[in-house]
N, C-alpha and C. Protein backbone atom coordinates (compact mmCIF):
# COMPACT_ATOMS: atom_id res chain seq x y z
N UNK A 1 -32.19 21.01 13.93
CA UNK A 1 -31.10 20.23 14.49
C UNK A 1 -30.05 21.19 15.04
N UNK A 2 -29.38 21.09 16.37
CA UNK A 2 -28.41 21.54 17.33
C UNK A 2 -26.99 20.79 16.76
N UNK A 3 -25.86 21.14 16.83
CA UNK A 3 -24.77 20.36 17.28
C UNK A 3 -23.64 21.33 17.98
N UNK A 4 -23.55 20.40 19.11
CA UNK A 4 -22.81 21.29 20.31
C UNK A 4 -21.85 20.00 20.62
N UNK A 5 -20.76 20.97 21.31
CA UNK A 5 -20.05 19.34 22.47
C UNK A 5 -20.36 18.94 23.25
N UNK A 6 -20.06 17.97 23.30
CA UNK A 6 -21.10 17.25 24.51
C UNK A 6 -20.44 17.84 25.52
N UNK A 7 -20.80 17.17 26.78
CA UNK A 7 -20.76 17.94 28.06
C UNK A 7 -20.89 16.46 29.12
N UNK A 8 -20.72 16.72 30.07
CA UNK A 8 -20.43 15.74 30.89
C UNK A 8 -21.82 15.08 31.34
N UNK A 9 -22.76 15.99 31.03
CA UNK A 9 -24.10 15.25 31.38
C UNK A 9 -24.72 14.65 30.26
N UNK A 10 -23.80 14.73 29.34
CA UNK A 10 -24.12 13.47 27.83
C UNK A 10 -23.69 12.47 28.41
N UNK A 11 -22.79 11.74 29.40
CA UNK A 11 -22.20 10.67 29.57
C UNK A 11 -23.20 9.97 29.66
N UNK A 12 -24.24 9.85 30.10
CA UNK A 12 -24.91 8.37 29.75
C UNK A 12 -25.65 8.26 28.27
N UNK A 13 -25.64 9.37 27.61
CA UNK A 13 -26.79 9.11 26.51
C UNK A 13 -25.19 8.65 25.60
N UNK A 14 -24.47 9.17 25.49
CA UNK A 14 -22.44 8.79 25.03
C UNK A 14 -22.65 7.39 25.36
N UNK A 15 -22.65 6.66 26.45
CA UNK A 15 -22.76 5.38 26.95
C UNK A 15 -23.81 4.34 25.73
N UNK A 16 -24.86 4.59 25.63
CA UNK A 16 -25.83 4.23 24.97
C UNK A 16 -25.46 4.35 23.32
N UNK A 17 -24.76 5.20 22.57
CA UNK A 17 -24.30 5.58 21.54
C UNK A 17 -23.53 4.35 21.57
N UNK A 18 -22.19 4.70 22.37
CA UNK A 18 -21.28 3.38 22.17
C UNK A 18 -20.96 2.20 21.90
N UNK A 19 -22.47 1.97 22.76
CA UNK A 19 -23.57 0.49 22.68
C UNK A 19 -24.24 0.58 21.31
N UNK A 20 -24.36 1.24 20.71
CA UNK A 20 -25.01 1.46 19.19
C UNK A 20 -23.93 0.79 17.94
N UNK A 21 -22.92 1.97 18.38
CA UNK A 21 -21.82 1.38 17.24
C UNK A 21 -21.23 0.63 17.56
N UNK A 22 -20.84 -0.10 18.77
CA UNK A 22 -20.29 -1.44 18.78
C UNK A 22 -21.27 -2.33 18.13
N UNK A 23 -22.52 -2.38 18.25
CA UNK A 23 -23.15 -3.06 17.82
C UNK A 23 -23.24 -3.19 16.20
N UNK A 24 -23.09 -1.88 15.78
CA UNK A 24 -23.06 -1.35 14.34
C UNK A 24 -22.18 -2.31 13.88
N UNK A 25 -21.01 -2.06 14.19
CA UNK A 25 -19.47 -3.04 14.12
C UNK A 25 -19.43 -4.65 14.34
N UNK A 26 -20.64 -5.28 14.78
CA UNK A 26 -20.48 -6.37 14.81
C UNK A 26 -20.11 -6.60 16.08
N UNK A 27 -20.13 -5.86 17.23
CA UNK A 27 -19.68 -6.40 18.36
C UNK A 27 -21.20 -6.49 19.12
N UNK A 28 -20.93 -6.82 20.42
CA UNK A 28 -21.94 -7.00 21.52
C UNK A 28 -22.68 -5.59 21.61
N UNK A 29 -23.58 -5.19 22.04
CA UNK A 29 -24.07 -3.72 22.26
C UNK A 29 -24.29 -3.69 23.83
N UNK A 30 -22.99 -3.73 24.78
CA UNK A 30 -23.07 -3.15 25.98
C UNK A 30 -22.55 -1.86 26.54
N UNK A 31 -23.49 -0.89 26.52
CA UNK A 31 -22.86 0.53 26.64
C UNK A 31 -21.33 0.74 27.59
N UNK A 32 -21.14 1.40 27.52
CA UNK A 32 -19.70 1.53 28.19
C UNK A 32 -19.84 2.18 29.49
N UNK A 33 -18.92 2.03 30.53
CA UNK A 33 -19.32 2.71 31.79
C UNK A 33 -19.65 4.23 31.79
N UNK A 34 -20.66 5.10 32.04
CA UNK A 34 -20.70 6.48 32.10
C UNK A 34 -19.45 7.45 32.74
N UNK A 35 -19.12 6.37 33.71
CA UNK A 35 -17.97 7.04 34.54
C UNK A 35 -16.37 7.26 34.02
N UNK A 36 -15.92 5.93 32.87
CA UNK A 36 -15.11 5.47 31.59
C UNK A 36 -15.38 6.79 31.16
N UNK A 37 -16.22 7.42 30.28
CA UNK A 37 -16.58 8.06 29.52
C UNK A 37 -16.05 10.02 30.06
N UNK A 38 -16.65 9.80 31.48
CA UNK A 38 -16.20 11.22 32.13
C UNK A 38 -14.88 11.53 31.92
N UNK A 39 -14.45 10.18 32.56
CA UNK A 39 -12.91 10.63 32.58
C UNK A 39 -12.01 10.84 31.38
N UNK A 40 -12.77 10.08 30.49
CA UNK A 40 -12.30 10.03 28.86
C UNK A 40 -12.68 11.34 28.41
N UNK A 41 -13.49 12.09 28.69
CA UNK A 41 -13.60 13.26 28.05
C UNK A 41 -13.83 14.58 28.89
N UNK A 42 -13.92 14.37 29.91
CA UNK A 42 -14.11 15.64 30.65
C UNK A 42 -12.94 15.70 32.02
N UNK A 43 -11.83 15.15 32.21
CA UNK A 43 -11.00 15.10 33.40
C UNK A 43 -10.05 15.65 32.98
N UNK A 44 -9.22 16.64 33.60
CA UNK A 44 -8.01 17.43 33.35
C UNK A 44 -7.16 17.28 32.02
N UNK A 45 -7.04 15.56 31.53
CA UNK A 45 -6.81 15.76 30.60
C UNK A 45 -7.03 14.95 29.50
N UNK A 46 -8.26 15.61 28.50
CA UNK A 46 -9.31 14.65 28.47
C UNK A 46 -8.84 13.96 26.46
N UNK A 47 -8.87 13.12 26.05
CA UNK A 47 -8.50 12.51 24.76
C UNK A 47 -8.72 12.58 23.68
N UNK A 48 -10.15 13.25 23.81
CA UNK A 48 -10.92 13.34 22.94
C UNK A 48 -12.40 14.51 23.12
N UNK A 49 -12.68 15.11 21.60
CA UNK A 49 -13.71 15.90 22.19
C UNK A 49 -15.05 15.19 21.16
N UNK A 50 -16.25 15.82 21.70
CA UNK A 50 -17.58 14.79 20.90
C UNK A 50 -18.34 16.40 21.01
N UNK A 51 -19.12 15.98 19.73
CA UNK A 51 -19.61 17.21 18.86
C UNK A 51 -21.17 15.94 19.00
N UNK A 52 -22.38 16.35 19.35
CA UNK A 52 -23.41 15.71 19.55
C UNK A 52 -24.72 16.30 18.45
N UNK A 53 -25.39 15.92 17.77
CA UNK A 53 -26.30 16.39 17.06
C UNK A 53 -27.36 16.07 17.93
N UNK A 54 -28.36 16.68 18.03
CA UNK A 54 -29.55 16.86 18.83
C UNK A 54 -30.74 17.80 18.04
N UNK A 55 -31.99 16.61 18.00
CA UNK A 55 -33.39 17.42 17.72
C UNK A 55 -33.75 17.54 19.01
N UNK A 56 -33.96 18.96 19.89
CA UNK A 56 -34.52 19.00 20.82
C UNK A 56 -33.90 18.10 21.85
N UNK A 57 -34.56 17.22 22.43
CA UNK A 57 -33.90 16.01 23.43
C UNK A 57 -33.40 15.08 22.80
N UNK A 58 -33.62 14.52 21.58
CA UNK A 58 -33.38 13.59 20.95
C UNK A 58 -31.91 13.82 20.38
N UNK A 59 -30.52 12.68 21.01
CA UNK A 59 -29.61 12.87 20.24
C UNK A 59 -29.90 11.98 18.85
N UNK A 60 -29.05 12.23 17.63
CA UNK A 60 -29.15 11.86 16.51
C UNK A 60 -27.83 11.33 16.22
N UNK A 61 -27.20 11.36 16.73
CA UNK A 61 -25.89 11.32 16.72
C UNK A 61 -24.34 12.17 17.09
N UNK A 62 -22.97 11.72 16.78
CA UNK A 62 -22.23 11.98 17.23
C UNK A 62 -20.58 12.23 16.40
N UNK A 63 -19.93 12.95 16.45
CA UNK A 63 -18.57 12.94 15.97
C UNK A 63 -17.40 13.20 16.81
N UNK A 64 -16.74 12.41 17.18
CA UNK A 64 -15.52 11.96 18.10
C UNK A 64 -14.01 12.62 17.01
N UNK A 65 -14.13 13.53 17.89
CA UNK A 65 -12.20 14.11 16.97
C UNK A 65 -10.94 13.73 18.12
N UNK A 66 -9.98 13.86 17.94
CA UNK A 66 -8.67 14.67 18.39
C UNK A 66 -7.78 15.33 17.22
N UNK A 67 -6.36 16.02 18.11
CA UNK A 67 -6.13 16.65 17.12
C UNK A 67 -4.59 16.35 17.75
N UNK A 68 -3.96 15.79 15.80
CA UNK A 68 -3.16 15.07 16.07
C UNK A 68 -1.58 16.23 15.56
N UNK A 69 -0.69 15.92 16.19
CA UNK A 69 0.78 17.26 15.77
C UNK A 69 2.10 16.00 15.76
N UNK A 70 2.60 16.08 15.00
CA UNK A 70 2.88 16.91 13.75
C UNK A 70 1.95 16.78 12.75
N UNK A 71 1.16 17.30 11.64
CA UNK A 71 0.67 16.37 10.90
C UNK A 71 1.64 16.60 8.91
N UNK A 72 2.16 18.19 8.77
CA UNK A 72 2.64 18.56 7.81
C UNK A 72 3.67 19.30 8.08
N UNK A 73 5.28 19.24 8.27
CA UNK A 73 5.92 20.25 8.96
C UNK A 73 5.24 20.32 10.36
N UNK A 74 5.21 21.09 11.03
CA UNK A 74 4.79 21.56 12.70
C UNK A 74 3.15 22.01 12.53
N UNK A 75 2.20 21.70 11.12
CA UNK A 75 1.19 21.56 11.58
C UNK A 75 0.52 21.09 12.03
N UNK A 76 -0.80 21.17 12.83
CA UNK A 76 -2.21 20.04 13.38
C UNK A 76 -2.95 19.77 12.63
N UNK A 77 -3.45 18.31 12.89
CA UNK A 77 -4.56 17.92 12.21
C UNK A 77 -5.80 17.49 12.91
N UNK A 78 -6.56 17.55 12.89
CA UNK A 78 -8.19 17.21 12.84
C UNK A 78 -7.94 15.47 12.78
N UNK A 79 -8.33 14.90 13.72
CA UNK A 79 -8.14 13.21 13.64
C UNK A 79 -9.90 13.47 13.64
N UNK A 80 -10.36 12.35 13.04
CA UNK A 80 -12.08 12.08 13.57
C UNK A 80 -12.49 10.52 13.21
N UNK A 81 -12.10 10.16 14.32
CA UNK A 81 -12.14 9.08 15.17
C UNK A 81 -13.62 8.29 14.76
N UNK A 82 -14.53 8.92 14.83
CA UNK A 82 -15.97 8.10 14.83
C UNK A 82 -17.09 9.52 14.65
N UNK A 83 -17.59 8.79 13.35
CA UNK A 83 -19.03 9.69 12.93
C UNK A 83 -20.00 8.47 12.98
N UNK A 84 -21.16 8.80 13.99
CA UNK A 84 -22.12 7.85 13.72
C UNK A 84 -23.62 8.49 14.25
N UNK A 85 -24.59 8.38 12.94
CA UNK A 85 -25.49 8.80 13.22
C UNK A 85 -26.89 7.28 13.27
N UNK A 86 -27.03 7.94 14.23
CA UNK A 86 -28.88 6.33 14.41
C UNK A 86 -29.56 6.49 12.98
N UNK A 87 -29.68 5.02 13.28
CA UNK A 87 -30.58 4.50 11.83
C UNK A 87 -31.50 5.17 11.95
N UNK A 88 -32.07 5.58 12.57
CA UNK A 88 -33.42 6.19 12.64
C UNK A 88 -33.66 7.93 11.79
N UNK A 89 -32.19 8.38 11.59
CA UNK A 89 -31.65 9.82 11.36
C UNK A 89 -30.95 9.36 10.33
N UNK A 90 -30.62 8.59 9.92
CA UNK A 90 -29.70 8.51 8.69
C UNK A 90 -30.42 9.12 7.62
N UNK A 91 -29.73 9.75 6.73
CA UNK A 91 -30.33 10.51 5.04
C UNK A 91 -31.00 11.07 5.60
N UNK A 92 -30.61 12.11 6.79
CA UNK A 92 -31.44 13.18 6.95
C UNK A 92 -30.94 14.53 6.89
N UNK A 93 -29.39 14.66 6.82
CA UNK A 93 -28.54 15.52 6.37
C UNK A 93 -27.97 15.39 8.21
N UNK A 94 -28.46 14.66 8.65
CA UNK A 94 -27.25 15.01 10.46
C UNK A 94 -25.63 14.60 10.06
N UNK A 95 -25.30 13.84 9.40
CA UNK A 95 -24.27 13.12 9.10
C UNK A 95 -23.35 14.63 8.39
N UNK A 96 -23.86 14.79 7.15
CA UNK A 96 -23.38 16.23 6.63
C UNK A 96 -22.98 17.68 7.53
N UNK A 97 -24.23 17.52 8.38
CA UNK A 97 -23.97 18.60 9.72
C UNK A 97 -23.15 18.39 10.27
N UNK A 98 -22.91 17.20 10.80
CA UNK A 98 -21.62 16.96 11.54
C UNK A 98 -19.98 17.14 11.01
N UNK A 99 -20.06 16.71 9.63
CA UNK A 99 -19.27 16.98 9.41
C UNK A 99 -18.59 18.67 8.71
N UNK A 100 -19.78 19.54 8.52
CA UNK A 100 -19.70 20.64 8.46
C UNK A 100 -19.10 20.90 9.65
N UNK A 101 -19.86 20.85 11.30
CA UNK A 101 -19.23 21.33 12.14
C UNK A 101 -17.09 20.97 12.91
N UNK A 102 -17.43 19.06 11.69
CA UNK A 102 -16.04 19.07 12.50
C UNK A 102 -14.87 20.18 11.52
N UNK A 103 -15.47 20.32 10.03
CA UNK A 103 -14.47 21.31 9.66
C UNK A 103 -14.47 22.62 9.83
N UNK A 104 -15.33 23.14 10.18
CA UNK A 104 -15.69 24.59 11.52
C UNK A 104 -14.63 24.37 12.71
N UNK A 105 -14.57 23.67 13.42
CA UNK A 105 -13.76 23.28 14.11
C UNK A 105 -11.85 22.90 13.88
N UNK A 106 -11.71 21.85 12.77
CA UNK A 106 -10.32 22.50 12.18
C UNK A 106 -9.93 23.51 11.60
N UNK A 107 -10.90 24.34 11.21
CA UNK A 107 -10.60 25.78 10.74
C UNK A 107 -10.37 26.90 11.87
N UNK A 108 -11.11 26.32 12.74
CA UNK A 108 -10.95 27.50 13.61
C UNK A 108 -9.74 26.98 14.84
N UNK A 109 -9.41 25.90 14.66
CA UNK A 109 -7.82 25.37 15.69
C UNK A 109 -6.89 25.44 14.49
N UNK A 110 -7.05 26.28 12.93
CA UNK A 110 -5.93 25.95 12.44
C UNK A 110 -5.39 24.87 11.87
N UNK A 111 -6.00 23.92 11.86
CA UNK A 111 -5.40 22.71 11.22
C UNK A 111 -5.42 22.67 9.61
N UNK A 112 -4.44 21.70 8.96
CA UNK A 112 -4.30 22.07 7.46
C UNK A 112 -5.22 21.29 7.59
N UNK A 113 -5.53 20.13 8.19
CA UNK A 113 -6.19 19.21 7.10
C UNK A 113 -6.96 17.90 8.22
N UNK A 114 -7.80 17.18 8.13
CA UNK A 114 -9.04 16.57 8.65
C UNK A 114 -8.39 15.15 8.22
N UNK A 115 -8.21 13.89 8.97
CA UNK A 115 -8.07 12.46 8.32
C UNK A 115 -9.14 11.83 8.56
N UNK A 116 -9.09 10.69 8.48
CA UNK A 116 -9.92 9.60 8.96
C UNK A 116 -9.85 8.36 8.28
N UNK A 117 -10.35 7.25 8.99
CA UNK A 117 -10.38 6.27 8.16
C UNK A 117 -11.70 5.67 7.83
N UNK A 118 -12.18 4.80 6.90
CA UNK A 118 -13.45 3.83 7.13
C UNK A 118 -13.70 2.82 6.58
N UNK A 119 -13.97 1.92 7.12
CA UNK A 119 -13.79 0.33 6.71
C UNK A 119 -13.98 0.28 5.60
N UNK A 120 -13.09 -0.65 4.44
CA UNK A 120 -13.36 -0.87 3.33
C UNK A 120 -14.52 -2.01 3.05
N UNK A 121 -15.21 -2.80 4.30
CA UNK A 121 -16.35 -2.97 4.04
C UNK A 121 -17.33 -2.13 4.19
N UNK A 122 -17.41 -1.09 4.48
CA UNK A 122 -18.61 -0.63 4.70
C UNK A 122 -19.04 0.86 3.82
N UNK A 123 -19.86 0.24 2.52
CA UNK A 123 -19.98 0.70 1.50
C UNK A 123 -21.23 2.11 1.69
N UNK A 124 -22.05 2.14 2.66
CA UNK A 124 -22.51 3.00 3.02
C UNK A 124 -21.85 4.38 3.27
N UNK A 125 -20.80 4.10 4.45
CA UNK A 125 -19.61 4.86 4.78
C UNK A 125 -18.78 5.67 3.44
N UNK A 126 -18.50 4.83 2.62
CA UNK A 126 -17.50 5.20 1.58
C UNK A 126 -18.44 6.47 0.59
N UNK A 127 -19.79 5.83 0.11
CA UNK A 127 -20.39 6.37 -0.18
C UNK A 127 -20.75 7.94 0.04
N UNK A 128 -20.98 7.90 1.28
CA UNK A 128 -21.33 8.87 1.98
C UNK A 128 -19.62 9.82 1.52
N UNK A 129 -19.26 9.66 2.41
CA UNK A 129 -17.80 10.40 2.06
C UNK A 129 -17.24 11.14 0.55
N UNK A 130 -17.65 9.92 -0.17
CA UNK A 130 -17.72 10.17 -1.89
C UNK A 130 -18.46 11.76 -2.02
N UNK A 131 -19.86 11.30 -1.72
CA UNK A 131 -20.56 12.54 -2.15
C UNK A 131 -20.33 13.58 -1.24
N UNK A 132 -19.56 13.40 -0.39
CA UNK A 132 -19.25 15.07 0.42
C UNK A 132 -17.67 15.54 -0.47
N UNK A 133 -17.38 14.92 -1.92
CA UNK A 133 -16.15 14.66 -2.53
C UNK A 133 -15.19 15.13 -1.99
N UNK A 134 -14.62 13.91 -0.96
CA UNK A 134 -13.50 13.67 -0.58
C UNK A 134 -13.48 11.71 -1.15
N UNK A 135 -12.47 12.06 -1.41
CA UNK A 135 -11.59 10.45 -1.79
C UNK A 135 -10.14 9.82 -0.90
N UNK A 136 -10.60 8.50 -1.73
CA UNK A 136 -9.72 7.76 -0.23
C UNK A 136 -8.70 8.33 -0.78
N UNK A 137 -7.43 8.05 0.17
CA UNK A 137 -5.54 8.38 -0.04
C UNK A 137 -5.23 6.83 0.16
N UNK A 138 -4.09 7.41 -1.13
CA UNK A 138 -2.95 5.91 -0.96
C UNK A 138 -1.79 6.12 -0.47
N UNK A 139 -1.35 4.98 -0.11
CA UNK A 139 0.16 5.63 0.38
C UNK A 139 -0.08 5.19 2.59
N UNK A 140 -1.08 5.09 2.61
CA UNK A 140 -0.94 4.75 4.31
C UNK A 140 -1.34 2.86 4.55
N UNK A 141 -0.52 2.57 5.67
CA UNK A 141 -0.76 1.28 5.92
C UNK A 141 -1.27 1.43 7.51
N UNK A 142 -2.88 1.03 7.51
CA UNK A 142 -2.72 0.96 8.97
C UNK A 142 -2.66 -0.12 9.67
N UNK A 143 -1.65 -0.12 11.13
CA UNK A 143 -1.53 -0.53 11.87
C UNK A 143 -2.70 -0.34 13.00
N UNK A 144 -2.71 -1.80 13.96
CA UNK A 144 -3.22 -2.16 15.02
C UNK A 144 -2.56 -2.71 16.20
N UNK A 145 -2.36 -2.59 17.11
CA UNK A 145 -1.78 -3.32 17.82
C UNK A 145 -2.31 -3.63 19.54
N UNK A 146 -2.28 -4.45 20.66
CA UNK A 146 -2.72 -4.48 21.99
C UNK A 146 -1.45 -3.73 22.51
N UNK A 147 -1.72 -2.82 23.75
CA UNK A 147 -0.73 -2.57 24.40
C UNK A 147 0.52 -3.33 24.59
């Protein structure tokens, strides 16, 4: 197994992912525009970066960061937005890889510290997290809101 950032010629297999975990989530599974996606991550100034796991051609999945300031005093943090690996790859250690590489990655931008959130239904998720022992935090309320 590979994990690199994606690159602009992931945008359609990114597209197809999207369509995965919306679906994961209970929503519709219609991939998202490829072109949405360019500009979201590869245009002057792009929102977000994606760390892609790959056997060979086969992606396995994906981890979506930014990196959020202030997060402690004038430090950065490691946001990570979305870890999702295909059923097909799950309990195969890609999930662990990924997240090895996203803290390779706050270590090497400096950040104190990595957040995230994950549905308190989704006991798989929690699980998983457990045994990489990290535990939830109290003390945050999150908000949602439409523009």
């Amino acid at each position: 197994m590979q994990i690199s950032p994606a690159t602009e010629a992931d945008a359609e297999c990114l597209s197809i992912l999207l369509g995965e975990i919306e679906k994961y989530y209970g929503g519709e599974p219609v991939p998202v525009d490829p072109e949405q996606i360019r500009h979201a991550l590869f245009s002057d100034r792009p929102v977000a970066t994606v760390l892609v796991a790959r056997d060979g051609d086969t992606v396995l999945g994906l981890a979506s960061y930014s990196f959020l300031w202030p997060a402690a005093g004038a430090d950065t943090s490691l946001y990570l937005k979305e870890l999702y690996v295909r059923p097909d790859a799950r309990h195969g250690g890609v999930g662990r890889a990924l997240m090895s590489e996203v803290r390779n990655v706050a270590a090497a931008s400096g950040c104190s510290r990595i957040e995230w959130t994950a549905d308190a239904d989704n006991p798989s998720a929690l699980a998983f997290y457990e045994a990489l022992g990290v535990e939830p935090k109290d003390g945050k309320v999150f908000y949602r809101t439409t523009r």
